[in-house]
Protein backbone atom coordinates (compact mmCIF):
# COMPACT_ATOMS: atom_id res chain seq x y z
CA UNK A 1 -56.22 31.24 2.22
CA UNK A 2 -53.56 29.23 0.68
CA UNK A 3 -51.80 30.43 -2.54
CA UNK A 4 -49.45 28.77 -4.70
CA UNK A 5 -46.15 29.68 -6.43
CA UNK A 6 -47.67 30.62 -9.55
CA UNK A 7 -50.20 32.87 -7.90
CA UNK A 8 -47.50 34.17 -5.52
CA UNK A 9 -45.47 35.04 -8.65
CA UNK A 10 -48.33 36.43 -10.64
CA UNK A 11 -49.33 39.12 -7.42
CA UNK A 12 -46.11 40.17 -7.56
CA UNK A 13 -45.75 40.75 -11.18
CA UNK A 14 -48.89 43.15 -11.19
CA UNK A 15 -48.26 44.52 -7.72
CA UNK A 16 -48.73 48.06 -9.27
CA UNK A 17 -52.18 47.38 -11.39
CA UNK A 18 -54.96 48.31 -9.04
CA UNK A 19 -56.56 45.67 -9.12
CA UNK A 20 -54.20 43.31 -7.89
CA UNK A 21 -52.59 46.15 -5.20
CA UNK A 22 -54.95 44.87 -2.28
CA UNK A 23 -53.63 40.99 -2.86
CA UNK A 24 -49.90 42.12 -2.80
CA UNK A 25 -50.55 44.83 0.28
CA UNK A 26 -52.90 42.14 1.99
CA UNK A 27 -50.24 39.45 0.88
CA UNK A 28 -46.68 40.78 1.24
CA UNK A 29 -46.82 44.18 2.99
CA UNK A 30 -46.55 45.21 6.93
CA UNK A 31 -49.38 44.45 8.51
CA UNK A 32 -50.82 46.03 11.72
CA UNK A 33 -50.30 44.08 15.39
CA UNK A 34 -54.03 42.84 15.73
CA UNK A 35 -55.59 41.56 13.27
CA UNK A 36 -59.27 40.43 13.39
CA UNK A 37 -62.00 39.11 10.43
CA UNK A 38 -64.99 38.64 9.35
CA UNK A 39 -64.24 35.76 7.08
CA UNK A 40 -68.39 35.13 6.80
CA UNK A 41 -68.32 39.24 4.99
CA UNK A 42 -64.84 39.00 4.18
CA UNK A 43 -63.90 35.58 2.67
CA UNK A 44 -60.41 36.99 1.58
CA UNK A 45 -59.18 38.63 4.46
CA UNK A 46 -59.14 42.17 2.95
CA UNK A 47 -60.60 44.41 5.78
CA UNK A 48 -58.90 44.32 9.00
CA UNK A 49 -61.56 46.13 11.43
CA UNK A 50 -59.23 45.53 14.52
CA UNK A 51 -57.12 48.53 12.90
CA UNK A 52 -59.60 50.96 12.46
CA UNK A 53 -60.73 53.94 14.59
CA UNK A 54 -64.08 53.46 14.09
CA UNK A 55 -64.34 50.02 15.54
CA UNK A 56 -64.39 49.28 19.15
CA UNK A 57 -64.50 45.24 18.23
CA UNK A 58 -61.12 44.66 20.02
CA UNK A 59 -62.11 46.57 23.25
CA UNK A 60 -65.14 45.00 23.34
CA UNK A 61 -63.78 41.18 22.92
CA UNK A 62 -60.95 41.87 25.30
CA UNK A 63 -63.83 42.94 27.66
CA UNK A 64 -65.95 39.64 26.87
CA UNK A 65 -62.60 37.26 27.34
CA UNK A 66 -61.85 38.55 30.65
CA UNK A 67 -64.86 37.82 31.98
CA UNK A 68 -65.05 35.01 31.13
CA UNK A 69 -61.54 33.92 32.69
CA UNK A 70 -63.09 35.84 35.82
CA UNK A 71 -66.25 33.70 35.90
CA UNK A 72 -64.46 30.52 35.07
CA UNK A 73 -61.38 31.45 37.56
CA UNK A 74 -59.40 30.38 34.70
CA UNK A 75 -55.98 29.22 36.74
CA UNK A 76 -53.99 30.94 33.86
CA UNK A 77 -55.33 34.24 33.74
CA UNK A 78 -54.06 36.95 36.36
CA UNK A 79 -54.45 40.62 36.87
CA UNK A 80 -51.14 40.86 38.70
CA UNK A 81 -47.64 41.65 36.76
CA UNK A 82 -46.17 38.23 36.39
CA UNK A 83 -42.78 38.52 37.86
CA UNK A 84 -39.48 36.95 35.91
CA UNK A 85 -36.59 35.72 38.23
């Protein structure tokens, strides 16, 4: 989602009125390390699954991505420490 100056400036005005909290958290705040969307549910981007307990989404992706790069003997993908000299 792009946003422009004036919106930028406006979240940040009324970062304290509920309503407008979740655009300057989702916006300007620390965000976890994964982050993962439904953007079909969630056009905005306001519920980030990948950092909640209850949610085994990353697992189960991770799971699905390796095997593929197993079937596919992707060249690039490794289960050995890669070594730096």
């Amino acid at each position: 989602m792009l946003i422009d100056n004036k919106k930028r400036q406006n979240v940040i005005k009324t970062r304290n009125d509920p309503e407008n909290a979740k655009f300057y958290d989702r916006w300007f705040a620390k965000r976890g390390v994964l982050e993962l969307y439904d953007c079909e549910k969630d056009p905005a981007q306001l519920h980030n699954p990948a950092n909640h307990p209850d949610h085994n989404i990353v697992n189960q992706l991770r799971s699905r991505l390796i095997r593929y790069f197993e079937t596919t003997k992707d060249p690039g993908f490794t289960d050995q420490a890669c070594k730096i000299r």
